[in-house]
C-alpha atoms as a PDB file:
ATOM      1  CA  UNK A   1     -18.922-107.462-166.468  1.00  0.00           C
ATOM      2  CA  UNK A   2     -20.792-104.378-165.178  1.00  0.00           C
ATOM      3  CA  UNK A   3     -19.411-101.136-164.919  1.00  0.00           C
ATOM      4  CA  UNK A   4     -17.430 -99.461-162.190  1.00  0.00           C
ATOM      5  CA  UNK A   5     -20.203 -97.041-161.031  1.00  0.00           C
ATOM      6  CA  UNK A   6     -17.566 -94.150-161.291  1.00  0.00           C
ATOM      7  CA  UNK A   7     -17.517 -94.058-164.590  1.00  0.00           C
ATOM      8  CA  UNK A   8     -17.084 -91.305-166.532  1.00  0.00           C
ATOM      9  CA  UNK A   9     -18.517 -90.217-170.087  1.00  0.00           C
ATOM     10  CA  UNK A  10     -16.300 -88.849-172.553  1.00  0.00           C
ATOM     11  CA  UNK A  11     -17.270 -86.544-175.714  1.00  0.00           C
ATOM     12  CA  UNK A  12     -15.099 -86.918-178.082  1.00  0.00           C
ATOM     13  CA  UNK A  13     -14.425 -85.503-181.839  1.00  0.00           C
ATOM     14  CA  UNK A  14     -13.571 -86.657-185.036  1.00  0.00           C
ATOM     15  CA  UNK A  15     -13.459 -85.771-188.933  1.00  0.00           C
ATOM     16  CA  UNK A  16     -15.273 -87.824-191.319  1.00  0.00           C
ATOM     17  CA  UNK A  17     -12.908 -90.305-192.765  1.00  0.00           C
ATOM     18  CA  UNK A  18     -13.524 -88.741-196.107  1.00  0.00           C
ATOM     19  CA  UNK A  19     -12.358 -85.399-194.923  1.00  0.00           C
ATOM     20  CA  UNK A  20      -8.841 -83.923-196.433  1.00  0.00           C
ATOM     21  CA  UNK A  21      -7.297 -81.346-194.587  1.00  0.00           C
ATOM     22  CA  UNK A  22      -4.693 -78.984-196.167  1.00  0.00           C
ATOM     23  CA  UNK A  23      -2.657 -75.548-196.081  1.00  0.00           C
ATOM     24  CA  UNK A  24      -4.907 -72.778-197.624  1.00  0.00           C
ATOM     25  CA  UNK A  25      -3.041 -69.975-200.108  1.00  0.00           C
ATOM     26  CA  UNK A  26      -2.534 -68.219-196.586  1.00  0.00           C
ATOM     27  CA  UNK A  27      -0.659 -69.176-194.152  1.00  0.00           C
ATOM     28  CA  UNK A  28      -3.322 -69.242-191.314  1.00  0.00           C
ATOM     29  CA  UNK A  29      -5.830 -70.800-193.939  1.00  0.00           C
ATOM     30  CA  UNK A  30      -7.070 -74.192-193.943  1.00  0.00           C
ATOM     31  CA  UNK A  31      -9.055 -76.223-196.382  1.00  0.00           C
ATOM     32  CA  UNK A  32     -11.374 -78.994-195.783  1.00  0.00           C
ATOM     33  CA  UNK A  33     -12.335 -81.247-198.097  1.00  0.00           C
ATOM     34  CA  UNK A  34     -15.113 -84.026-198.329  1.00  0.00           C
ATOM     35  CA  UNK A  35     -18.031 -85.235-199.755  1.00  0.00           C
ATOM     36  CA  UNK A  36     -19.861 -81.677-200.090  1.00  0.00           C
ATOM     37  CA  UNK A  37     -17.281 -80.141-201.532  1.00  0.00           C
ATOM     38  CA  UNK A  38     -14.534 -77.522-199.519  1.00  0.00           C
ATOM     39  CA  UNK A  39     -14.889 -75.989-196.664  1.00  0.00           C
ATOM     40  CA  UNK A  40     -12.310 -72.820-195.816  1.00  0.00           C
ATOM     41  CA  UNK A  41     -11.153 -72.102-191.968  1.00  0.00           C
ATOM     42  CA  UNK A  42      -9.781 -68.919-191.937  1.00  0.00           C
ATOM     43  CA  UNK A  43      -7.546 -67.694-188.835  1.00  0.00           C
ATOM     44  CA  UNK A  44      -6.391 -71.098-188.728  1.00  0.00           C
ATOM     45  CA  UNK A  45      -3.681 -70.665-185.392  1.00  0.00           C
ATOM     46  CA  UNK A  46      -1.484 -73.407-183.949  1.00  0.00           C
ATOM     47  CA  UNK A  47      -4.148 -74.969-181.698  1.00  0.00           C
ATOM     48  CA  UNK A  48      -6.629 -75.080-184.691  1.00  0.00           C
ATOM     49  CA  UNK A  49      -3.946 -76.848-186.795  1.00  0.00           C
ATOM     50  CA  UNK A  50      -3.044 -79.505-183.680  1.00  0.00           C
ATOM     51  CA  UNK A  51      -7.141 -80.163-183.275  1.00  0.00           C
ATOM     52  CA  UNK A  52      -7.697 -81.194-187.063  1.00  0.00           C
ATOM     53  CA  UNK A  53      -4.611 -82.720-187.193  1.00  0.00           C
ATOM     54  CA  UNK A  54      -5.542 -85.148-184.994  1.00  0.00           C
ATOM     55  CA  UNK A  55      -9.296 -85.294-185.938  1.00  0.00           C
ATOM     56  CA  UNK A  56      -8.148 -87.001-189.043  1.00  0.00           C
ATOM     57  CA  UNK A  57      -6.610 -89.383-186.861  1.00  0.00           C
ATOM     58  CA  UNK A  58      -9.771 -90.771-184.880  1.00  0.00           C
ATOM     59  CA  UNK A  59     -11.507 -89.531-182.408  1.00  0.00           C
ATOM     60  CA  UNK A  60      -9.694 -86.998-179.444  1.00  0.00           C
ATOM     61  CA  UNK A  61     -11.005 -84.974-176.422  1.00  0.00           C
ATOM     62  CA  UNK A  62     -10.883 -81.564-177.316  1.00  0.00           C
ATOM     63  CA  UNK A  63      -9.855 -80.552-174.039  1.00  0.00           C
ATOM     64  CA  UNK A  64      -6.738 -82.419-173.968  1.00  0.00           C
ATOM     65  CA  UNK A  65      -5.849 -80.182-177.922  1.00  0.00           C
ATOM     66  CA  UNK A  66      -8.453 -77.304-177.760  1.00  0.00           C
ATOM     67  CA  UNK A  67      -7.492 -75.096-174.870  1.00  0.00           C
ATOM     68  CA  UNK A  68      -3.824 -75.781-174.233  1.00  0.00           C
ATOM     69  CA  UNK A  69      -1.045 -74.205-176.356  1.00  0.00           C
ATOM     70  CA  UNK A  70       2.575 -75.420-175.932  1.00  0.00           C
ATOM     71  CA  UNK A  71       2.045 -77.031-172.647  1.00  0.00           C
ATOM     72  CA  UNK A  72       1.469 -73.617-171.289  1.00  0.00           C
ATOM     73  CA  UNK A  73      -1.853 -74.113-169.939  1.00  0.00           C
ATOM     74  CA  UNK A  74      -5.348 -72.749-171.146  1.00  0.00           C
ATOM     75  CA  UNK A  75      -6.197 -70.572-173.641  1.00  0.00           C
ATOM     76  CA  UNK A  76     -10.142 -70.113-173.744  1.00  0.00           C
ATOM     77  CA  UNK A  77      -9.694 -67.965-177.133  1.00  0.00           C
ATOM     78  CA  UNK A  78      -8.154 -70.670-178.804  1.00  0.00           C
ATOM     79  CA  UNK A  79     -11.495 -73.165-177.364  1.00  0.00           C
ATOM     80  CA  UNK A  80     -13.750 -70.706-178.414  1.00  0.00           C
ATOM     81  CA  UNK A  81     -12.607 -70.393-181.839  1.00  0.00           C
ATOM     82  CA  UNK A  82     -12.077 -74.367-182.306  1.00  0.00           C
ATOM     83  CA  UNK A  83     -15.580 -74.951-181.184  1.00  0.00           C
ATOM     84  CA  UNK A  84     -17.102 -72.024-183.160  1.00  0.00           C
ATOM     85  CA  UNK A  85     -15.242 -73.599-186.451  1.00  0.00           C
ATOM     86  CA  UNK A  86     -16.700 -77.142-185.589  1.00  0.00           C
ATOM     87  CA  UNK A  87     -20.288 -76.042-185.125  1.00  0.00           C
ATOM     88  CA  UNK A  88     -20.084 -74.488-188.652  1.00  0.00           C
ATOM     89  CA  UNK A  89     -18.505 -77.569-190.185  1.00  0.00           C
ATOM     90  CA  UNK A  90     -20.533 -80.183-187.943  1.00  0.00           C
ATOM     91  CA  UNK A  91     -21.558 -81.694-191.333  1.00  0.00           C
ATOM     92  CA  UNK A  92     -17.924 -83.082-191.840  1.00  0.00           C
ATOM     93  CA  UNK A  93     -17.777 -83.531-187.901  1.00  0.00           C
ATOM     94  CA  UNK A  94     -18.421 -87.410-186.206  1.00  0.00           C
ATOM     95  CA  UNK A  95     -19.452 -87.112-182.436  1.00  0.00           C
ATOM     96  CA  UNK A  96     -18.337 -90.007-180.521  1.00  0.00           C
ATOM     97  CA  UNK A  97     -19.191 -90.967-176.991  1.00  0.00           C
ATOM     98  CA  UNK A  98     -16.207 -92.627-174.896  1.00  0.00           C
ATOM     99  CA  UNK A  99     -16.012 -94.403-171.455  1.00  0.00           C
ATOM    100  CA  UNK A 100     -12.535 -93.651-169.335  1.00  0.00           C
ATOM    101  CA  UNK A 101     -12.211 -97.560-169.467  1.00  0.00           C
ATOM    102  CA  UNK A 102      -9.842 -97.642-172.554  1.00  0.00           C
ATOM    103  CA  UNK A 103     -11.637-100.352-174.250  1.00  0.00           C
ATOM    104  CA  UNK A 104     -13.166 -98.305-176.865  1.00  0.00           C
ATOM    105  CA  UNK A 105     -15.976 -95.809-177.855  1.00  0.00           C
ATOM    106  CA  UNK A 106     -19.756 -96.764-176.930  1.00  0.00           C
ATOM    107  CA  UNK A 107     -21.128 -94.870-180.222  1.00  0.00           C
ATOM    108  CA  UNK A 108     -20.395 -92.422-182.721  1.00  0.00           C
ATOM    109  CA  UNK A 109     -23.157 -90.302-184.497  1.00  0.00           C
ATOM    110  CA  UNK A 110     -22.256 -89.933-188.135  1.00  0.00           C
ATOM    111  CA  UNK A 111     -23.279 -86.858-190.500  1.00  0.00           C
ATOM    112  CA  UNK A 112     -24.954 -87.951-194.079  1.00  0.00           C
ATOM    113  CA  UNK A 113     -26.279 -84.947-195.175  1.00  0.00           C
ATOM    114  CA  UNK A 114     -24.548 -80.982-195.721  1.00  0.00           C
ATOM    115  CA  UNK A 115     -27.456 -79.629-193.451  1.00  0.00           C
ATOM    116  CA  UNK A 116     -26.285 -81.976-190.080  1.00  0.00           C
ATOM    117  CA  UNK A 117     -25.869 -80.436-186.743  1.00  0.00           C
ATOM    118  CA  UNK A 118     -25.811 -82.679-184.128  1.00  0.00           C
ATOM    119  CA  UNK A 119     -25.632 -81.759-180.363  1.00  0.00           C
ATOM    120  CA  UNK A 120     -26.546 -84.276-177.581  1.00  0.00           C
ATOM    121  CA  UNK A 121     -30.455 -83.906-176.278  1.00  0.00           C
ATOM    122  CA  UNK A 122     -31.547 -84.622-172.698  1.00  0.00           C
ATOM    123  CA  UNK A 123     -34.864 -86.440-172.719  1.00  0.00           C
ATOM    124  CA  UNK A 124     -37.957 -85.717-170.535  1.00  0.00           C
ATOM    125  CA  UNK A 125     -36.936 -88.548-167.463  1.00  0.00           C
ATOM    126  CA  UNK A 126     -40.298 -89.693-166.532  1.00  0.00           C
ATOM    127  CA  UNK A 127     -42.014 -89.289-170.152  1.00  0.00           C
ATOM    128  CA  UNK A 128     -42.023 -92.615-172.557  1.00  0.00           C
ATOM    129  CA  UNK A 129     -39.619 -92.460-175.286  1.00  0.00           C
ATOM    130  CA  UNK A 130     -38.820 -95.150-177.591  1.00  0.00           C
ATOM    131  CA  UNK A 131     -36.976 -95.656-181.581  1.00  0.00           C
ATOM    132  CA  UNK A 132     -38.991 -94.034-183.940  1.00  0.00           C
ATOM    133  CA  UNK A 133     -40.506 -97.099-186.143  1.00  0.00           C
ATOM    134  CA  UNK A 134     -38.198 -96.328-189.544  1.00  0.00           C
ATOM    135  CA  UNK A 135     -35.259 -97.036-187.689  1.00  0.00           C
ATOM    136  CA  UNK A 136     -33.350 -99.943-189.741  1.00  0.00           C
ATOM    137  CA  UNK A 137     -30.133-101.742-188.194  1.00  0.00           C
ATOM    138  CA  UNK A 138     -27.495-103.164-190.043  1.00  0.00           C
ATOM    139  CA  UNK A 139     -24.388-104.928-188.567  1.00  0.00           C
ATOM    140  CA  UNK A 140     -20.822-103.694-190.177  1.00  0.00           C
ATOM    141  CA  UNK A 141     -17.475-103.948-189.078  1.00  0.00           C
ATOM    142  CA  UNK A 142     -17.547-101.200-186.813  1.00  0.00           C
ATOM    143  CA  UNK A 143     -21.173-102.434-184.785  1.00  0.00           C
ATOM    144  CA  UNK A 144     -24.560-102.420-185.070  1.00  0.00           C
ATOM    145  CA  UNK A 145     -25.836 -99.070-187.401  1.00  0.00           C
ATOM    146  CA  UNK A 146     -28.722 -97.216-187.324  1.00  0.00           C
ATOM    147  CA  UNK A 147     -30.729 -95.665-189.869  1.00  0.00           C
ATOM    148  CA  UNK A 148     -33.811 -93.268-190.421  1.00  0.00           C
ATOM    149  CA  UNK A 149     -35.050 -92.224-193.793  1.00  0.00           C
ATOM    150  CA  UNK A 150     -34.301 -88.457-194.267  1.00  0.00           C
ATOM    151  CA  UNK A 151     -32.222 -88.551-191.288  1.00  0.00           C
ATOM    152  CA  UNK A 152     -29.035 -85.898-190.948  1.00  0.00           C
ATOM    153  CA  UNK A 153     -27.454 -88.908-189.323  1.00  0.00           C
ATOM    154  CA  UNK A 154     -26.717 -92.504-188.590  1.00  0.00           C
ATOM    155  CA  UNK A 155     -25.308 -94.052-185.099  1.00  0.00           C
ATOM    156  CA  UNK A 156     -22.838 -96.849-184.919  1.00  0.00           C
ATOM    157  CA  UNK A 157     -23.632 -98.973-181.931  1.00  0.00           C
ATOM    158  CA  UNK A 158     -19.520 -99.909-181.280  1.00  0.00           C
ATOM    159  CA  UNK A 159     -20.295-101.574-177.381  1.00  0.00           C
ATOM    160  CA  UNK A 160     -22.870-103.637-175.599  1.00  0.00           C
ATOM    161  CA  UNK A 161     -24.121-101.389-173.229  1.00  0.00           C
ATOM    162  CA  UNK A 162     -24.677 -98.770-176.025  1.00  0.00           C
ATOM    163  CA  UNK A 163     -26.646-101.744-177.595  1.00  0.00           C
ATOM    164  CA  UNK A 164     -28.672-102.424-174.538  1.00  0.00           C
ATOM    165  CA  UNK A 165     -29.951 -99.331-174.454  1.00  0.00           C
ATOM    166  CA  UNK A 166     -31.101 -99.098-177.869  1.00  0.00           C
ATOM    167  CA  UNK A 167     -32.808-102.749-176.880  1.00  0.00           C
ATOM    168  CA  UNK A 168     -35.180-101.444-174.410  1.00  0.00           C
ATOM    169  CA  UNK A 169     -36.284 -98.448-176.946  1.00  0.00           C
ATOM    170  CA  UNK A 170     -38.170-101.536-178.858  1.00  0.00           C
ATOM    171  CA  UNK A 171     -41.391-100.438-176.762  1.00  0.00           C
ATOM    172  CA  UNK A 172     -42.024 -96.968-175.106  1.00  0.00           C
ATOM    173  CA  UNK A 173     -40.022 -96.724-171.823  1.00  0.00           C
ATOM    174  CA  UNK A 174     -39.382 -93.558-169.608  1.00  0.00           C
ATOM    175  CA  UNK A 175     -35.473 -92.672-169.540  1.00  0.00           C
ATOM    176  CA  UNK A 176     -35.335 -93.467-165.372  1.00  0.00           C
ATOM    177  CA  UNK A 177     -36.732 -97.248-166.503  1.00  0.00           C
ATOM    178  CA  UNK A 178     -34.005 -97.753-168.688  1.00  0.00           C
ATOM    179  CA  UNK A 179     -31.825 -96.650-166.181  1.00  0.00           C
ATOM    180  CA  UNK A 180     -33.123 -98.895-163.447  1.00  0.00           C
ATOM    181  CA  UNK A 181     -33.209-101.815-165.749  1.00  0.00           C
ATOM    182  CA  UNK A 182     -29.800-102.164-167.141  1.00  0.00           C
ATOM    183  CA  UNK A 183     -26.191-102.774-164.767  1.00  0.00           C
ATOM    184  CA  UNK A 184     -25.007 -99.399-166.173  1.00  0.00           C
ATOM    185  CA  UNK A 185     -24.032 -96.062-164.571  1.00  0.00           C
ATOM    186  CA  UNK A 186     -26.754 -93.992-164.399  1.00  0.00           C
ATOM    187  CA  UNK A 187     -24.760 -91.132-166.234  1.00  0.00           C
ATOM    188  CA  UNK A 188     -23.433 -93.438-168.762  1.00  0.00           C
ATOM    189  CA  UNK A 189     -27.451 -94.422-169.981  1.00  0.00           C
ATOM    190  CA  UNK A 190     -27.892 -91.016-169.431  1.00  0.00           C
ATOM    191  CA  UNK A 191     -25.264 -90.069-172.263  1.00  0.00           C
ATOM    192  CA  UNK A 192     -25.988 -92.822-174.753  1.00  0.00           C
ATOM    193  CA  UNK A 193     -29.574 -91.503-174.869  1.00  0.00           C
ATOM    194  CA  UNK A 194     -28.380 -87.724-174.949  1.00  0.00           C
ATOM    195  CA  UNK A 195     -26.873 -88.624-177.938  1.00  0.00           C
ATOM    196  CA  UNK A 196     -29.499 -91.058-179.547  1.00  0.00           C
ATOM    197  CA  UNK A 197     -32.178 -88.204-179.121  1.00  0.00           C
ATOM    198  CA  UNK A 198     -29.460 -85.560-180.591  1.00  0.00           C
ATOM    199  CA  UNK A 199     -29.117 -88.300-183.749  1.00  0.00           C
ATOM    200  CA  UNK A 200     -33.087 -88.889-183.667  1.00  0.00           C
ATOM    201  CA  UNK A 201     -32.845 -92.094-182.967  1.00  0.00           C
ATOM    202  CA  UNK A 202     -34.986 -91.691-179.709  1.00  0.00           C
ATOM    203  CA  UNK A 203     -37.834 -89.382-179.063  1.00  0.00           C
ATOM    204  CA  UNK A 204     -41.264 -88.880-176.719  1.00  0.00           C
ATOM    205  CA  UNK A 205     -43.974 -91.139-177.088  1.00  0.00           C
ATOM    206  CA  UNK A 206     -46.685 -88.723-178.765  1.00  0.00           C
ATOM    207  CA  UNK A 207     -49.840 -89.329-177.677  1.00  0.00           C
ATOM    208  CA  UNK A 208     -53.185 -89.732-179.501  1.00  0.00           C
ATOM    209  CA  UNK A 209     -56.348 -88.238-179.389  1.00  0.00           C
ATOM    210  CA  UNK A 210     -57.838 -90.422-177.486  1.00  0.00           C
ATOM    211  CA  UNK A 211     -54.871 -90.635-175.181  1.00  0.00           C
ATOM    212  CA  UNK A 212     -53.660 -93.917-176.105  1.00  0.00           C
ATOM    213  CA  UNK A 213     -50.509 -95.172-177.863  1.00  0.00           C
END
């Protein structure tokens, strides 16, 4: 069933499911631990403590914890923190992208090495992109994954659409193809490839010297 063409993209934010978070010796100290060992977050207020709490969870919109405090309304300092802590632990951080549908996430970029930093990448719209040729899929529980050798990251493919998008990467395609091909949103292909080039898992057609493919 295609897509309501409203519909909206949603970033949302995890912690790795290996990830233990606990009180520090201080009281506005927090400890993170996981696979690389423990991470300190010092300055740790109540809107910190809310965020992480429910980043353990699953995955939440960080405006709906990040920038309100006690129902009072915003508090940018609080944001600007949060965000400045999960940039410098984006190695225990999963990045999932949501639809306002309630029927689950389309795909969630996942961090395998300490040096990952992921942030969503806007590809060139009329220049051919496609999978780079290592990529490997394997289907789990959770959907279809993707791998690349040295790779910061794998992507879970947890929806169709996310899937059909990954289908026409097979063979080099311009961005504004895939959107005219598939019965999606334009915005919505638009954010599952933001966040396949920000994984690596979709990048510009290089050209060779003799300008073929």
């Amino acid at each position: 069933m295609p897509l309501p063409a409203d519909s909206c993209t949603l970033h949302l934010w995890s912690l790795s499911e290996d990830v233990v978070v606990e009180p520090g010796q201080c009281d506005d100290e927090l400890v993170l631990t996981g696979r690389w060992g423990r991470e300190s977050v010092q300055g740790a207020g109540p809107v910190v403590r809310e965020a992480l709490r429910r980043m353990v969870l699953g995955p939440v919109l960080l405006l709906n914890v990040g920038i309100r405090s006690n129902g009072s309304g915003a508090d940018p300092s609080a944001y600007l923190f949060l965000m400045l802590m999960l940039s410098r632990l984006s190695h225990l951080v999963v990045r999932t992208l949501g639809l306002d549908d309630l029927k689950g996430p389309l795909l969630s970029v996942l961090p395998v090495s300490r040096c990952a930093s992921f942030t969503p990448e806007r590809l060139p719209s009329l220049r051919e992109v496609r999978l780079p040729a290592e990529v490997s899929f394997t289907l789990e529980p959770a959907g279809v994954a993707l791998d690349l050798p040295d790779s910061p990251h794998r992507v879970v493919l947890h929806r169709p659409e996310a899937i059909w998008v990954v289908g026409m990467l097979a063979w080099p395609i311009t961005p504004d193809d895939v959107s005219s091909a598939l019965p999606l949103p334009a915005k919505v292909t638009e954010g599952i490839l933001d966040y396949l080039a920000g994984a690596g898992m979709a990048a510009p057609v290089r050209a060779t010297a003799t300008g073929s493919r």
